[in-house]
C-alpha atoms as a PDB file:
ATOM      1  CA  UNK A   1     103.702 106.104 100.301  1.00  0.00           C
ATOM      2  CA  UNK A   2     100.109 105.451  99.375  1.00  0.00           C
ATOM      3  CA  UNK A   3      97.955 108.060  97.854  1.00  0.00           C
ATOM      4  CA  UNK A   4      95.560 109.872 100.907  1.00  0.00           C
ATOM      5  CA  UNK A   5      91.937 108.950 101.049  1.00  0.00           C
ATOM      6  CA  UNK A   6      88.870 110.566 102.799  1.00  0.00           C
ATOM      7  CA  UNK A   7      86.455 113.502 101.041  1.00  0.00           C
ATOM      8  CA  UNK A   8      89.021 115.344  99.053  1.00  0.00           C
ATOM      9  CA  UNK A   9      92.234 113.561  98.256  1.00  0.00           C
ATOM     10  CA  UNK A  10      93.946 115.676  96.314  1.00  0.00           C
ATOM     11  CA  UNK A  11      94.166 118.218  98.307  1.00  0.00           C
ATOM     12  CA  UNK A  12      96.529 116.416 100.896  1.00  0.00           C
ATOM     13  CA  UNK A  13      98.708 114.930  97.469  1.00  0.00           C
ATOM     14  CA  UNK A  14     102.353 115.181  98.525  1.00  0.00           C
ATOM     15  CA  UNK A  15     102.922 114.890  95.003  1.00  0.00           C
ATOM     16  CA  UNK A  16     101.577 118.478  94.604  1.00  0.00           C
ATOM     17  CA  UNK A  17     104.338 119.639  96.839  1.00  0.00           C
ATOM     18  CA  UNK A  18     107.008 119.349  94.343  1.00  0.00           C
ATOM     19  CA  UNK A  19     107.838 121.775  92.157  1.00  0.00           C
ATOM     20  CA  UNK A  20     108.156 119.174  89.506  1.00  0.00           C
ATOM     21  CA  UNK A  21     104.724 119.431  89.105  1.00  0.00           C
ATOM     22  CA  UNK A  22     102.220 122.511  87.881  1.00  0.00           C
ATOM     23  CA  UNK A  23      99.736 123.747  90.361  1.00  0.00           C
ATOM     24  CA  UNK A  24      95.828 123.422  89.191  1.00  0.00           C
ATOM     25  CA  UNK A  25      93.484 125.813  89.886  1.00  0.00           C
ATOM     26  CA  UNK A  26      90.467 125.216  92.210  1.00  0.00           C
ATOM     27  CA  UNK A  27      88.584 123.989  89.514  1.00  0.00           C
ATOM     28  CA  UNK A  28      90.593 121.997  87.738  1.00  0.00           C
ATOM     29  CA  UNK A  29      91.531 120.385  91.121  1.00  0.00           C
ATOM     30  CA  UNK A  30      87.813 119.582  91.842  1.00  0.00           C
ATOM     31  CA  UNK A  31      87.460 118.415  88.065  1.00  0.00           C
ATOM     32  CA  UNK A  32      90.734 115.777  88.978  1.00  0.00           C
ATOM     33  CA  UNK A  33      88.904 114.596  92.699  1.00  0.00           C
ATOM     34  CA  UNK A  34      85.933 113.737  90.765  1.00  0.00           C
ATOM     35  CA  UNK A  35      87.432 111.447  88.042  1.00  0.00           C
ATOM     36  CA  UNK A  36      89.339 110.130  90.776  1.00  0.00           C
ATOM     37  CA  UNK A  37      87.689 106.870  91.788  1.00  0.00           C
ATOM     38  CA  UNK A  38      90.164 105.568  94.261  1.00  0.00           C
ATOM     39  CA  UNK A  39      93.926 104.109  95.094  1.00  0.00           C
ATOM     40  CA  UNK A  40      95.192 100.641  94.336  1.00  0.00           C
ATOM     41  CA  UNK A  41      98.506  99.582  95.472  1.00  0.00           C
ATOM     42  CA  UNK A  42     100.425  96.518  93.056  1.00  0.00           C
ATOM     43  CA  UNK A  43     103.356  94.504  94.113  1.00  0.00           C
ATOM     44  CA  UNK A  44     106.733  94.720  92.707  1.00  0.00           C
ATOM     45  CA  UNK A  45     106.857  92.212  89.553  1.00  0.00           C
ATOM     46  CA  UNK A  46     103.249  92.363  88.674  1.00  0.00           C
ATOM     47  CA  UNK A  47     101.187  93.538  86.219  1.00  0.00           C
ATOM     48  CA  UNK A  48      99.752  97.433  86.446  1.00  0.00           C
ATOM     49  CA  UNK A  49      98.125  97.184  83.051  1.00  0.00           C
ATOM     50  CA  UNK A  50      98.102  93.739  81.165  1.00  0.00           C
ATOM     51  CA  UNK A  51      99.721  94.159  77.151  1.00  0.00           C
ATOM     52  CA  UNK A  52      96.946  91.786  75.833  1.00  0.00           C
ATOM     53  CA  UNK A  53      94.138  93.076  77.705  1.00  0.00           C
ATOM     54  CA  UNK A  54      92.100  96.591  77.303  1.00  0.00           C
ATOM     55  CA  UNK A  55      92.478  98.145  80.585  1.00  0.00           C
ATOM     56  CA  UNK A  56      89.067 100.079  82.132  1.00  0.00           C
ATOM     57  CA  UNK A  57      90.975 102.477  83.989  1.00  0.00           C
ATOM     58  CA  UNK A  58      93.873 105.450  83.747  1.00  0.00           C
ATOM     59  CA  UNK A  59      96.319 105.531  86.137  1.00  0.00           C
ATOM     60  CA  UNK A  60      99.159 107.945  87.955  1.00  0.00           C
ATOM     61  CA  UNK A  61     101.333 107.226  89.447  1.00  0.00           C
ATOM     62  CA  UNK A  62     101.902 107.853  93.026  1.00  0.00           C
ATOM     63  CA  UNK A  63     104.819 105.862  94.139  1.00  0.00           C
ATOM     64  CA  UNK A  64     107.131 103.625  93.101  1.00  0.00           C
ATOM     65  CA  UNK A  65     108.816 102.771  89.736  1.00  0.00           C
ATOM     66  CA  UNK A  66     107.471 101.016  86.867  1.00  0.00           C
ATOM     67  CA  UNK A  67     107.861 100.441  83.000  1.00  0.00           C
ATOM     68  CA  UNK A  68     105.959 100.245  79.953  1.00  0.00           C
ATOM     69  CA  UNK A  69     106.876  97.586  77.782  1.00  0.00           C
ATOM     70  CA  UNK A  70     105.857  95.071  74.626  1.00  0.00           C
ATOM     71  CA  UNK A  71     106.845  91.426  73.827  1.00  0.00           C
ATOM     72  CA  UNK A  72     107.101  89.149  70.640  1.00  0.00           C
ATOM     73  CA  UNK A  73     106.325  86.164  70.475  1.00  0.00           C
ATOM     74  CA  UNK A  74     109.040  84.292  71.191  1.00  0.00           C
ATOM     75  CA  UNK A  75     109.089  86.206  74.601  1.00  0.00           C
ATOM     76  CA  UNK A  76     111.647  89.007  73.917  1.00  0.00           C
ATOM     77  CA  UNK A  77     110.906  92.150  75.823  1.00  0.00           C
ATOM     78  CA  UNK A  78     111.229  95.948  74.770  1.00  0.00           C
ATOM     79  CA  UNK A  79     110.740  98.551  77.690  1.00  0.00           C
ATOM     80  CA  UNK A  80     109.939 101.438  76.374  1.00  0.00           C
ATOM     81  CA  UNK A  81     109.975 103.778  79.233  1.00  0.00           C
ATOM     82  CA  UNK A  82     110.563 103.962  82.616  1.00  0.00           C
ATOM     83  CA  UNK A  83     107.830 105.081  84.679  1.00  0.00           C
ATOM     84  CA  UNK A  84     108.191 107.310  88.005  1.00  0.00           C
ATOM     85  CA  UNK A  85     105.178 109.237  90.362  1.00  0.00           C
ATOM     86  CA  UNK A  86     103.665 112.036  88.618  1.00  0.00           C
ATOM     87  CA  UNK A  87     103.194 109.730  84.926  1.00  0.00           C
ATOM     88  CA  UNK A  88     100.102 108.920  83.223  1.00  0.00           C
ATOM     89  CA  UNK A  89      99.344 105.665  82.441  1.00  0.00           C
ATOM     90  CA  UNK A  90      97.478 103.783  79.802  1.00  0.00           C
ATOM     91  CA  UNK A  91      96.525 106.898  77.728  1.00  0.00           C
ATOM     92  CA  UNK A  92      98.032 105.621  74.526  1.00  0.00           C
ATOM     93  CA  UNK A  93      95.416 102.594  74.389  1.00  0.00           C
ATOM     94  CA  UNK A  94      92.802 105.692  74.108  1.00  0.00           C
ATOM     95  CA  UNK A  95      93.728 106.856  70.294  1.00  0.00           C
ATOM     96  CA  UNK A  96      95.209 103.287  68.970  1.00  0.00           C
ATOM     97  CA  UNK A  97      93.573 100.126  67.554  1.00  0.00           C
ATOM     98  CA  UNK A  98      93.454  97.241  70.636  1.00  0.00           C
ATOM     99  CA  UNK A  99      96.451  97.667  73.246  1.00  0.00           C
ATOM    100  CA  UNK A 100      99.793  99.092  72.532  1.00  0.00           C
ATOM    101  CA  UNK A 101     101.789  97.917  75.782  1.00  0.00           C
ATOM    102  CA  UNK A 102     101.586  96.860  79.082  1.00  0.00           C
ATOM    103  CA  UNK A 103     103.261  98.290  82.625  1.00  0.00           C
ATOM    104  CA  UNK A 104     104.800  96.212  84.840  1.00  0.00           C
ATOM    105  CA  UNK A 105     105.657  97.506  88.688  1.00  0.00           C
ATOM    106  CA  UNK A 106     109.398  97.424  89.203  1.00  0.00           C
ATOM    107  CA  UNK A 107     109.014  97.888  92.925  1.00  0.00           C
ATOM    108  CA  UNK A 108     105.556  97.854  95.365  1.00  0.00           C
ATOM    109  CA  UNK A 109     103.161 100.948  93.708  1.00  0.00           C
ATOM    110  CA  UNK A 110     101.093 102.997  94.743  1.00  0.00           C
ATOM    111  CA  UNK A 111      98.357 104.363  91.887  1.00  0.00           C
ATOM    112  CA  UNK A 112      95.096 106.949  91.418  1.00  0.00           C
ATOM    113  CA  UNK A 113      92.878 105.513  89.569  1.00  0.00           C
ATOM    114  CA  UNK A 114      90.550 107.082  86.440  1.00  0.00           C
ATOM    115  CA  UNK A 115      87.653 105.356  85.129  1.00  0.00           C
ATOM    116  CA  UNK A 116      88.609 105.290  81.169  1.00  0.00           C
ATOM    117  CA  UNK A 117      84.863 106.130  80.206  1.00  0.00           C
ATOM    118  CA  UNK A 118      84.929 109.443  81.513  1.00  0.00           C
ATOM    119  CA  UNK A 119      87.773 110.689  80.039  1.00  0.00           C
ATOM    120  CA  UNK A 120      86.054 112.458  77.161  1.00  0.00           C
ATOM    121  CA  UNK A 121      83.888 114.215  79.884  1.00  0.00           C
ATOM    122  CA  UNK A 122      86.816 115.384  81.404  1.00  0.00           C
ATOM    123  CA  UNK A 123      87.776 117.101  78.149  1.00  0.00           C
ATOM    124  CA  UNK A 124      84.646 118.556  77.367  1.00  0.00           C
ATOM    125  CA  UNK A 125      84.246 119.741  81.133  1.00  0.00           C
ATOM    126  CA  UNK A 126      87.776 121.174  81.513  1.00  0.00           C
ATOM    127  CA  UNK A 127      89.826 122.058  78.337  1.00  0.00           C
ATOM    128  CA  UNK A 128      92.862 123.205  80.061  1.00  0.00           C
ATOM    129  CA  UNK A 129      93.137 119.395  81.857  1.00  0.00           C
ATOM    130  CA  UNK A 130      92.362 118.180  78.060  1.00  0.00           C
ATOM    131  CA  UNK A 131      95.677 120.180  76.976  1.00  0.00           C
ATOM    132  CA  UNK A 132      97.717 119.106  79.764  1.00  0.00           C
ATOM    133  CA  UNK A 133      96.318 115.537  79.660  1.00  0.00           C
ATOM    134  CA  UNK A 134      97.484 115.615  75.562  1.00  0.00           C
ATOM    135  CA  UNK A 135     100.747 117.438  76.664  1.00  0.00           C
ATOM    136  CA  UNK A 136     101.355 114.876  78.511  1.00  0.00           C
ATOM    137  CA  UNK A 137     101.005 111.925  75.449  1.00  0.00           C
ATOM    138  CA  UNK A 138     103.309 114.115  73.590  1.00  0.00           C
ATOM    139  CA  UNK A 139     105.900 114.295  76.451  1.00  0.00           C
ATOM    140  CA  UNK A 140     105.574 110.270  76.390  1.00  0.00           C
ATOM    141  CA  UNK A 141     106.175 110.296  72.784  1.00  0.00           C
ATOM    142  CA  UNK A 142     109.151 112.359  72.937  1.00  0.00           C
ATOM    143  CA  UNK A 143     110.975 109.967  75.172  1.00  0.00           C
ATOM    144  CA  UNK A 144     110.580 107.233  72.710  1.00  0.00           C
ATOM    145  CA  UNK A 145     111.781 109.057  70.200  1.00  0.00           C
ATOM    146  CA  UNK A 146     114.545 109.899  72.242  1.00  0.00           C
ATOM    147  CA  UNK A 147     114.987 105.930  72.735  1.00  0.00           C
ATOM    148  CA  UNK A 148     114.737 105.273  68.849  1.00  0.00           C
ATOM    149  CA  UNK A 149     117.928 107.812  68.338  1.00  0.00           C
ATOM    150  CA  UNK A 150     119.407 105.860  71.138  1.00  0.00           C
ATOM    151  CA  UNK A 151     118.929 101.986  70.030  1.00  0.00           C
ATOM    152  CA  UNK A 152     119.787 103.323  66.637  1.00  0.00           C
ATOM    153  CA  UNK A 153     122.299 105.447  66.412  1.00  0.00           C
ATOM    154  CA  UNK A 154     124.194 105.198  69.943  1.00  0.00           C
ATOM    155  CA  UNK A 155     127.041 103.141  70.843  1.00  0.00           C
ATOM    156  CA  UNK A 156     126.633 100.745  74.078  1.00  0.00           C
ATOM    157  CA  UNK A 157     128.768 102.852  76.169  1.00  0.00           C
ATOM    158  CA  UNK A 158     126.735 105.907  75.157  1.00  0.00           C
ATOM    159  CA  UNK A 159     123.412 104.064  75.406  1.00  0.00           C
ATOM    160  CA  UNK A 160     124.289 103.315  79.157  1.00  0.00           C
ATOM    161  CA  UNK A 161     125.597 106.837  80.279  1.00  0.00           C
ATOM    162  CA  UNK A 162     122.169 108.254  78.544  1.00  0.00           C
ATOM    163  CA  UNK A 163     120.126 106.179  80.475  1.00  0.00           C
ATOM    164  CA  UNK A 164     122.002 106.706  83.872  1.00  0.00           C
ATOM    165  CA  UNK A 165     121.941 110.216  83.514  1.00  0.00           C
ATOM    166  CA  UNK A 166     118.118 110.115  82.391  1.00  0.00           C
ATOM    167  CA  UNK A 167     116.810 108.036  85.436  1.00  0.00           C
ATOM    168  CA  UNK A 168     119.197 109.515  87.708  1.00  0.00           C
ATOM    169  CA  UNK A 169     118.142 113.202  86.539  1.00  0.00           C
ATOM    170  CA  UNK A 170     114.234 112.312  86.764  1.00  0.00           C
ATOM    171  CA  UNK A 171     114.534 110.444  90.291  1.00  0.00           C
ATOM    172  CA  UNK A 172     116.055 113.263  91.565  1.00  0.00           C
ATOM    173  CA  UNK A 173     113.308 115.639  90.294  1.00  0.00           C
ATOM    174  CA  UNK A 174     110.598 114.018  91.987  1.00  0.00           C
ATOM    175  CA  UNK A 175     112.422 114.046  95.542  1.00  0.00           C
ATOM    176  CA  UNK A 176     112.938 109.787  94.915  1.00  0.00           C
ATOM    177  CA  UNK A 177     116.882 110.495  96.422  1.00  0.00           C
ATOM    178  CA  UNK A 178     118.686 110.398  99.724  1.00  0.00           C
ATOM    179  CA  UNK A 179     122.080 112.852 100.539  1.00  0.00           C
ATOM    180  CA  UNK A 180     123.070 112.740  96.277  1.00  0.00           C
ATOM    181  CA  UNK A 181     122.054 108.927  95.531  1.00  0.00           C
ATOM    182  CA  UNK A 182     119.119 108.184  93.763  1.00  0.00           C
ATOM    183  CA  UNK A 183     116.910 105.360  93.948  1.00  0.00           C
ATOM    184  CA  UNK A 184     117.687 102.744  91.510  1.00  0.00           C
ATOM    185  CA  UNK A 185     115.529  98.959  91.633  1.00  0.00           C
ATOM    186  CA  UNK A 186     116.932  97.904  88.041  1.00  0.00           C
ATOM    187  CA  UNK A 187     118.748  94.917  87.352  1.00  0.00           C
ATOM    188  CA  UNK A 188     121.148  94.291  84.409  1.00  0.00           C
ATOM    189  CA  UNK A 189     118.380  92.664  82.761  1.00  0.00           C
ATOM    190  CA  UNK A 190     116.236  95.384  82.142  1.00  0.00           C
ATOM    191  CA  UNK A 191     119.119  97.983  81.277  1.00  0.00           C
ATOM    192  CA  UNK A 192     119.479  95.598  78.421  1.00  0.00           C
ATOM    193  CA  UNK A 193     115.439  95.369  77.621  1.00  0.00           C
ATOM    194  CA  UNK A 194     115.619  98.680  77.559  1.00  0.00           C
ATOM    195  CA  UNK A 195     118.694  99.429  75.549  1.00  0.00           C
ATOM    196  CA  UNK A 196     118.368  96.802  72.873  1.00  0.00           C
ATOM    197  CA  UNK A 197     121.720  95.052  74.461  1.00  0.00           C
ATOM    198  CA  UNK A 198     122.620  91.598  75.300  1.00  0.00           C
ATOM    199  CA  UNK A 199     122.955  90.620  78.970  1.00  0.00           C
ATOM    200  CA  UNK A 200     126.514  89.959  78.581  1.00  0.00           C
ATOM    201  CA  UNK A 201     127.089  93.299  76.572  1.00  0.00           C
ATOM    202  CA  UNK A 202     125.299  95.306  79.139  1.00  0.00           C
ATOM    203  CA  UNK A 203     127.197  93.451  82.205  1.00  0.00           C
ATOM    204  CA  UNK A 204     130.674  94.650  80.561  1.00  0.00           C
ATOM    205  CA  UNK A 205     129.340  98.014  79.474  1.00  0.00           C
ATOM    206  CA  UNK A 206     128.037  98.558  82.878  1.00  0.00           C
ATOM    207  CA  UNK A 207     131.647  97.259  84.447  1.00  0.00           C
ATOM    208  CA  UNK A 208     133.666  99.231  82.458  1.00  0.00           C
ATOM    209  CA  UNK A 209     131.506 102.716  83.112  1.00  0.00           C
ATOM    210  CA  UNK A 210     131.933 101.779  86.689  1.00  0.00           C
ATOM    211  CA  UNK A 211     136.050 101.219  86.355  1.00  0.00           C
ATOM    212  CA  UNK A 212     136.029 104.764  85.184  1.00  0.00           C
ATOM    213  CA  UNK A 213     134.811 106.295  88.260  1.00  0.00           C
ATOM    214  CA  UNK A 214     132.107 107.588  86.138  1.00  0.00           C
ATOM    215  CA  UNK A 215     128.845 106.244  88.649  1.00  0.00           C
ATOM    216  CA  UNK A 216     127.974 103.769  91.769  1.00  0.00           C
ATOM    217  CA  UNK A 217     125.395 101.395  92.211  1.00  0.00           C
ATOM    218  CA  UNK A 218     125.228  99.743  95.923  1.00  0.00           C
ATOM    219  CA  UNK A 219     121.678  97.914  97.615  1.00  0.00           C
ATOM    220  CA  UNK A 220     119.548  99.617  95.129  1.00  0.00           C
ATOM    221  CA  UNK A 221     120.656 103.492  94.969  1.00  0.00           C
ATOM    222  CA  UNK A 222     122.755 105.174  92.284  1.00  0.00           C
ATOM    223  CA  UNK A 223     125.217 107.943  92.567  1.00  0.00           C
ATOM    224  CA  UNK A 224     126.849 109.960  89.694  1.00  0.00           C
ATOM    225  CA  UNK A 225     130.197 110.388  90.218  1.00  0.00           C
ATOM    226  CA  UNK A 226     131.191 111.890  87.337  1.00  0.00           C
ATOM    227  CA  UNK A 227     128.384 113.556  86.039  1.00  0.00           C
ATOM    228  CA  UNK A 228     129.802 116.148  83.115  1.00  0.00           C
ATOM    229  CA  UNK A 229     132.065 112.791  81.804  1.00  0.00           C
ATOM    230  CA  UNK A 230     129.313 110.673  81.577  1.00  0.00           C
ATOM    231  CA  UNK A 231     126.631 113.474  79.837  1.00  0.00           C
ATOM    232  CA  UNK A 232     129.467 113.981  77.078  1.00  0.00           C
ATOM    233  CA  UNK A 233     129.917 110.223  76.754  1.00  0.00           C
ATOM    234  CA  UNK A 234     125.846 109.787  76.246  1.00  0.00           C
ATOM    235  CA  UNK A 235     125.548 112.745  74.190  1.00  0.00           C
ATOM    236  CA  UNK A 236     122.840 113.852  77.077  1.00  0.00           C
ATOM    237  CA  UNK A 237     122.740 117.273  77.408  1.00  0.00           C
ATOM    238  CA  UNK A 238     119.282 118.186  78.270  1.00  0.00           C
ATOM    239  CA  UNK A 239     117.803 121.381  79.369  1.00  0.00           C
ATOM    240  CA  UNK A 240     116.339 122.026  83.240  1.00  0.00           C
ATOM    241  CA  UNK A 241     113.164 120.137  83.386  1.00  0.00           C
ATOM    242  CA  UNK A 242     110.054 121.664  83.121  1.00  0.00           C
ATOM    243  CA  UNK A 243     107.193 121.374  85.951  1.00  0.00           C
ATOM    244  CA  UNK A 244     104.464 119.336  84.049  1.00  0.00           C
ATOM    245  CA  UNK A 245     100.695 118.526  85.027  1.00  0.00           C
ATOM    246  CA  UNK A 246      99.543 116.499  87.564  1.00  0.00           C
ATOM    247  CA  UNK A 247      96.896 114.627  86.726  1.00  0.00           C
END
């Protein structure tokens, strides 16, 4: 699904259509078309925003999954969220010293893009998309914390029901499921980036879970079987989601 072009884009946003999502007001809506400067589609496997490289432009995303992300040196790779159509990207680069990640597509994207120099114009022209714009930083930083309590203080088994139940939850929120199964691109590899688990560790978590009955995972999709077993497992009992802005 790519993002809809011609004289005023955002009005035809299926995004918009969700209730996941606020609804701006006429102005605000205007304020978004014109920082808008156009679409760009990336390829699953490549790079959205480059971890070593300032990036000119914001992005959200429109379709498609993706995941922010750092490395170390010897090549070892921390996701630290997973990314799915409504998110901001790149905003924490605007209040840190050089580049704090990159985002990598999981699957083919689609993105809006933002030209980075205007943001502060944005602000000054709109407050209200200034608040949601910084509500939406903090909402970022409150799934990493969420990930710290994980990596730290969770058991594998737990660490793997949490994240199931997260994705699954926030998939289905933004209509990204089909008759109860959600759409799932992950391999084993990065449930383990971004659980802090070996490969091996998060192949026999993963089998075990599975033995239980607790979930399914066929050609890409997921499917909760069990879903009140495996929120008590992970500790994961979150309240309804909230519509958020829609930048």
């Amino acid at each position: 699904m790519a993002p809809p072009q011609g004289a005023n884009p955002c009005d035809q946003c299926a995004l918009r259509r969700l209730d996941a999502f606020l609804a701006p007001s006429g102005d605000e809506l205007r304020t978004i078309q014109s920082f808008r400067v156009g679409a760009r589609r990336v390829e699953a496997g490549s790079s959205i925003i480059d971890e070593h490289r300032p990036s000119p432009q914001l992005f959200t995303l429109y379709s498609g999954w993706a995941f922010r992300y750092k490395t170390l040196s010897d090549g070892r790779r921390q996701i630290l969220s997973f990314l799915l159509p409504g998110d901001f990207l790149g905003l924490q680069d605007e209040f840190a010293d050089g580049q704090t990640h990159g985002v990598e597509a999981v699957t083919d994207v689609t993105l809006c893009a933002f030209p980075r120099e205007r943001l502060w114009g944005l602000f000054h022209a709109q407050p209200k998309l200034g608040y949601d714009i910084t509500w939406l930083a903090a909402r970022e930083e409150k799934l990493v914390d969420d990930n710290l309590v994980t990596t730290g203080r969770r058991n594998a088994g737990e660490r793997v029901a949490m994240l199931l139940m997260h994705l699954y939850r926030r998939a289905l929120r933004v209509g990204m499921e089909r008759d109860g199964w959600a759409e799932f691109p992950f391999n084993q590899q990065h449930i383990a980036d971004a659980l802090g688990l070996s490969l091996v560790h998060t192949n026999k978590t993963l089998r075990r879970l599975q033995r239980l009955g607790l979930y399914r995972i066929d050609g890409g999709w997921l499917r909760i079987m069990e879903p009140r077993a495996l929120e008590a497992l992970g500790d994961y009992f979150e309240r309804p989601m909230r519509p958020t802005p829609l930048i």
